[in-house]
PDB file of N, CA and C in Angstrom:
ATOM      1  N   UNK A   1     146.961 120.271 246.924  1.00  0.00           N
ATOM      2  CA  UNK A   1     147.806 119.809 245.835  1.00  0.00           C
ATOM      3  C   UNK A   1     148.936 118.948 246.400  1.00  0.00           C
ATOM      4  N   UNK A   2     148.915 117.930 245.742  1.00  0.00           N
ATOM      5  CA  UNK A   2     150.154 116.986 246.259  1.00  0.00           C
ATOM      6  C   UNK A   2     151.616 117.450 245.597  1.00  0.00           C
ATOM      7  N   UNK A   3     152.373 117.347 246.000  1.00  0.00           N
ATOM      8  CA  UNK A   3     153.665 117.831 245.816  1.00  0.00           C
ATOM      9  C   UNK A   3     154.598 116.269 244.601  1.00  0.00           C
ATOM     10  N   UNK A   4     154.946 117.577 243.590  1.00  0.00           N
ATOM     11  CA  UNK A   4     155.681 116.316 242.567  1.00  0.00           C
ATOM     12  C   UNK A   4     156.498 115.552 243.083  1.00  0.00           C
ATOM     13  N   UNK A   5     157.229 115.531 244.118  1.00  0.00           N
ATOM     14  CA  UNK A   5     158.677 114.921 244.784  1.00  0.00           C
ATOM     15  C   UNK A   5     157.306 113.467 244.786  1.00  0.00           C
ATOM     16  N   UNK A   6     156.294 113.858 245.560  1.00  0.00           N
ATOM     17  CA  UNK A   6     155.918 112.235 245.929  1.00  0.00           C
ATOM     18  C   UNK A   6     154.620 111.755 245.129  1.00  0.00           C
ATOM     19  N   UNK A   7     154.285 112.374 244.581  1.00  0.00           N
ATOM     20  CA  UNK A   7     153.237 111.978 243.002  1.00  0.00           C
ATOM     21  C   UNK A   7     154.346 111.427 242.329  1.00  0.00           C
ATOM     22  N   UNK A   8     155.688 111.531 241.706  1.00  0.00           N
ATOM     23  CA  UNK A   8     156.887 110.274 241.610  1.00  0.00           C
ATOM     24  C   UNK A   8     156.899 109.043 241.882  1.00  0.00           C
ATOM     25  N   UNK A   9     156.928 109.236 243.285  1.00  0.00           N
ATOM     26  CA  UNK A   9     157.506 108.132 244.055  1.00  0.00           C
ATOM     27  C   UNK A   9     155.877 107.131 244.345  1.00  0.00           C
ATOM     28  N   UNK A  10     154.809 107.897 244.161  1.00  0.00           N
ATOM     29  CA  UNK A  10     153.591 106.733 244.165  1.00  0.00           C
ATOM     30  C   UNK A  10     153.260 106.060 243.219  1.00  0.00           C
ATOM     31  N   UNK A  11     152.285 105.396 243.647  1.00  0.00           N
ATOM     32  CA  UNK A  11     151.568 103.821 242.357  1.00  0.00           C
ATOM     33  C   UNK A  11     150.671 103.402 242.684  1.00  0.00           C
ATOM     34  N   UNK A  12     149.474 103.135 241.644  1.00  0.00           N
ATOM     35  CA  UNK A  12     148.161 102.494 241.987  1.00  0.00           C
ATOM     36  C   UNK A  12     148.391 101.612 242.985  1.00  0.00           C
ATOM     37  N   UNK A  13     147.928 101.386 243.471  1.00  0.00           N
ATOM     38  CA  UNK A  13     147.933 100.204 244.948  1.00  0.00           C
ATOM     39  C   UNK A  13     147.134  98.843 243.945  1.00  0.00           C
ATOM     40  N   UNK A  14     146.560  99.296 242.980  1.00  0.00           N
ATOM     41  CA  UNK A  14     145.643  97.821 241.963  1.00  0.00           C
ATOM     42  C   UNK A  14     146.880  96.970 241.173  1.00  0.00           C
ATOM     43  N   UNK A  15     147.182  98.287 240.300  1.00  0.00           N
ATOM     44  CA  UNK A  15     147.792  97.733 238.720  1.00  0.00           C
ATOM     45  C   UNK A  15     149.218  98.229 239.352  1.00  0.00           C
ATOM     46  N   UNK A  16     149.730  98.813 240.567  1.00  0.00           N
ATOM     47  CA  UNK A  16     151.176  99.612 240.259  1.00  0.00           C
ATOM     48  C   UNK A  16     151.464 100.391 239.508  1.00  0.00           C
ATOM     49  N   UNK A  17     150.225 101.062 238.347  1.00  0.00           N
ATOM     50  CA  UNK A  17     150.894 101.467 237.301  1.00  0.00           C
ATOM     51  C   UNK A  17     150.976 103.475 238.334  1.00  0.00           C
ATOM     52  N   UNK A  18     151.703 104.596 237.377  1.00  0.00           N
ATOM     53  CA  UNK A  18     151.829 105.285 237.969  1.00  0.00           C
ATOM     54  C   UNK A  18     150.881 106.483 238.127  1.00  0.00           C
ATOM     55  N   UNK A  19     151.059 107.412 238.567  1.00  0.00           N
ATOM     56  CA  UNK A  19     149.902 108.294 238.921  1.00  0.00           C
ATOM     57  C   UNK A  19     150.006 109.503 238.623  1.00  0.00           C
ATOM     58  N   UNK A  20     148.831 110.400 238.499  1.00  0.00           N
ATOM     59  CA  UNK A  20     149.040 112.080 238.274  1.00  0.00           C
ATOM     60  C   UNK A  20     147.450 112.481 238.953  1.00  0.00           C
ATOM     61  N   UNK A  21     147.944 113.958 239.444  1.00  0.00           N
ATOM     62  CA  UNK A  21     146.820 114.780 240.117  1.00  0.00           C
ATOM     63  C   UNK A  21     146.026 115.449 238.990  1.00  0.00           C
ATOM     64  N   UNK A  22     144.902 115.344 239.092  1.00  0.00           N
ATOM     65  CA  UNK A  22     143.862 116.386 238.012  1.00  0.00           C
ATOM     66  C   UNK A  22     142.822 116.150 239.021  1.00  0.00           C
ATOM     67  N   UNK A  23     141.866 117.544 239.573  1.00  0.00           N
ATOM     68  CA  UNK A  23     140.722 117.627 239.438  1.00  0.00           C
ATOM     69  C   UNK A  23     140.691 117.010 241.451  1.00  0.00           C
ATOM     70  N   UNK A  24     141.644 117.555 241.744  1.00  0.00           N
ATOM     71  CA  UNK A  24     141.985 116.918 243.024  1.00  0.00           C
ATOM     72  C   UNK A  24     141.550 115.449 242.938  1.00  0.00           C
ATOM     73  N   UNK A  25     141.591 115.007 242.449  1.00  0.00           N
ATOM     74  CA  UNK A  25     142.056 113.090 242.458  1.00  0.00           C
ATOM     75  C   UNK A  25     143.437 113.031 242.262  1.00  0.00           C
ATOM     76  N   UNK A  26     143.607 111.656 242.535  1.00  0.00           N
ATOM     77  CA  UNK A  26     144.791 110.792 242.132  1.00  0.00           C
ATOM     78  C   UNK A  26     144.570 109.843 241.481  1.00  0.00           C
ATOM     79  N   UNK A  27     145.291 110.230 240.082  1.00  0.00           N
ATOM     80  CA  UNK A  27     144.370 109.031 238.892  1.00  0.00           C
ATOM     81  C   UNK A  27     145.454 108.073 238.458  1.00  0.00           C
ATOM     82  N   UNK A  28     145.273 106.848 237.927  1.00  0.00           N
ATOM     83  CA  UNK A  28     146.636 106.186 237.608  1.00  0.00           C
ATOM     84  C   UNK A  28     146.459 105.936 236.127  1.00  0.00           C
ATOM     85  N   UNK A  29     147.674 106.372 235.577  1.00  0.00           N
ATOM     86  CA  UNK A  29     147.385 105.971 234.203  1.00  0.00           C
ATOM     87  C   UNK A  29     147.494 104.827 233.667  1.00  0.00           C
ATOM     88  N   UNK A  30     147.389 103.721 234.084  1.00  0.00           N
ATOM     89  CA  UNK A  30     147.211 102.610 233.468  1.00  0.00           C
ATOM     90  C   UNK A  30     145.697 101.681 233.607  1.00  0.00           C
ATOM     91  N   UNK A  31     145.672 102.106 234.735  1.00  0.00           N
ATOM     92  CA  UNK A  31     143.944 100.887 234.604  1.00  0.00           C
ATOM     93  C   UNK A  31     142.946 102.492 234.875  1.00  0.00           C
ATOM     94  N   UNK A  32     143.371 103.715 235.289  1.00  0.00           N
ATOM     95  CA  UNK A  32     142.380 105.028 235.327  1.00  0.00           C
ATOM     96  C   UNK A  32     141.340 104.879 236.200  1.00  0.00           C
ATOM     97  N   UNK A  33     141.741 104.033 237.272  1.00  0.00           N
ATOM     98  CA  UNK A  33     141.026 104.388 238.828  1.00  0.00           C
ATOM     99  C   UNK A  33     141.790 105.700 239.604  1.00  0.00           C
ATOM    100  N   UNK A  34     140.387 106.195 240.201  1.00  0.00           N
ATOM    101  CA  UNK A  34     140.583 107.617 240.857  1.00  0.00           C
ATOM    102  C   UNK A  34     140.952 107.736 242.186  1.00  0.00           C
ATOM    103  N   UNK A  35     141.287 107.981 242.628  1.00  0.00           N
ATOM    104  CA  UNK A  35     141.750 107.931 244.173  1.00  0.00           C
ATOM    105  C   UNK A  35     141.253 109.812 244.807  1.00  0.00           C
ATOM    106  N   UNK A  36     140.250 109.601 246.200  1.00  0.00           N
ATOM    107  CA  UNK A  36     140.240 110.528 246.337  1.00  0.00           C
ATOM    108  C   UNK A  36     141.474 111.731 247.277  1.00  0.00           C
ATOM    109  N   UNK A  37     141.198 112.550 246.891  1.00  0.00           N
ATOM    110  CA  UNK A  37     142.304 113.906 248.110  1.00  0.00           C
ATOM    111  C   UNK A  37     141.511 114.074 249.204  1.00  0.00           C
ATOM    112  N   UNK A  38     141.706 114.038 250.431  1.00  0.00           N
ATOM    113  CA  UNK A  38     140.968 114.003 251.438  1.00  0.00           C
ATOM    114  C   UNK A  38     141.432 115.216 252.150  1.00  0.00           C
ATOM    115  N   UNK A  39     141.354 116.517 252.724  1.00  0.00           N
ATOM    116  CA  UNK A  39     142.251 117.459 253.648  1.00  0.00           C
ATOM    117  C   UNK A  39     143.355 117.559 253.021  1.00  0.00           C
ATOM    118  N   UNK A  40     143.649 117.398 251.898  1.00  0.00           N
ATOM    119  CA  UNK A  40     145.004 117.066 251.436  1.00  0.00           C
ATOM    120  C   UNK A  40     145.831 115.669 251.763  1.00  0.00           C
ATOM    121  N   UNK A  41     145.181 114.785 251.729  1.00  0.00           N
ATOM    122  CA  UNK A  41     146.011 113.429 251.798  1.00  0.00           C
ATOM    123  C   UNK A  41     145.408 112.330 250.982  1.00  0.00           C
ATOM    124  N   UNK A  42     146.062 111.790 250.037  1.00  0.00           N
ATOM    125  CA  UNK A  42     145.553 111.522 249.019  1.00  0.00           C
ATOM    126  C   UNK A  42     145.222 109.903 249.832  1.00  0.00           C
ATOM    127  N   UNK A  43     143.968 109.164 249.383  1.00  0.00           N
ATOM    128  CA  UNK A  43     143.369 108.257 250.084  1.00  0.00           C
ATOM    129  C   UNK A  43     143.775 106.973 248.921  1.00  0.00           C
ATOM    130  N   UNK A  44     144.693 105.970 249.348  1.00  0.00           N
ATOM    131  CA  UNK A  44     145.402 105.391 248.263  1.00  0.00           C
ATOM    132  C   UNK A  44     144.952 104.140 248.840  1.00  0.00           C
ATOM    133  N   UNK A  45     143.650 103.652 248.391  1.00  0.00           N
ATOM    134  CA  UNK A  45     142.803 102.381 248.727  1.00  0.00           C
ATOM    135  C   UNK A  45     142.069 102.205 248.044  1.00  0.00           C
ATOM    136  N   UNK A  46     141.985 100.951 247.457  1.00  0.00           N
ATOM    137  CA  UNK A  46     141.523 100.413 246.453  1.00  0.00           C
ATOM    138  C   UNK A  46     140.025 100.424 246.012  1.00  0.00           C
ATOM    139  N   UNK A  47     139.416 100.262 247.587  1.00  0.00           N
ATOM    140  CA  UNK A  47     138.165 100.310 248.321  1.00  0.00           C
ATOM    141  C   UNK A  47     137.308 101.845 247.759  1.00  0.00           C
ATOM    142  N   UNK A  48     138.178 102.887 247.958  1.00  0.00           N
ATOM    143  CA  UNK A  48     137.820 104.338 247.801  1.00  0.00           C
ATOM    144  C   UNK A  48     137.802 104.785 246.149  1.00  0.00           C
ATOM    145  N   UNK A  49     138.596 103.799 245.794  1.00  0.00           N
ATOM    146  CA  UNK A  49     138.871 103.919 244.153  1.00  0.00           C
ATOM    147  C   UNK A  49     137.396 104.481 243.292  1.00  0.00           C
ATOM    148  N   UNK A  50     137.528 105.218 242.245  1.00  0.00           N
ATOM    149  CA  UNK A  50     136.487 105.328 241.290  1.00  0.00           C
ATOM    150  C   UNK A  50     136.898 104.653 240.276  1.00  0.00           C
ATOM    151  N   UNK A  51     136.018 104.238 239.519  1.00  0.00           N
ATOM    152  CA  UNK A  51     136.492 103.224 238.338  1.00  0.00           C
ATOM    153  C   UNK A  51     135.980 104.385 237.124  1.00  0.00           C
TER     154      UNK A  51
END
């Protein structure tokens, strides 16, 4: 689980828009590409993205 202090402070790396954890992803709510959690480190590349 990523910690709220820095699920805050992140942003899609696509759209900038901002982000929330569900389902161990990192999803952004504006364009709703997925980003995976890896060991616990969320993999914030565009490349890795789920659409």
């Amino acid at each position: 689980m990523v910690e709220k202090s820095l699920l805050d402070i992140m942003a899609c790396p696509d759209c900038k828009g901002g982000v929330i954890e569900k389902d161990n992803k990192i999803i952004c709510q504006n364009c709703g590409k997925k980003y995976p959690i890896r060991d616990g480190i969320p993999v914030m590349l565009v490349e890795e993205a789920e659409k």
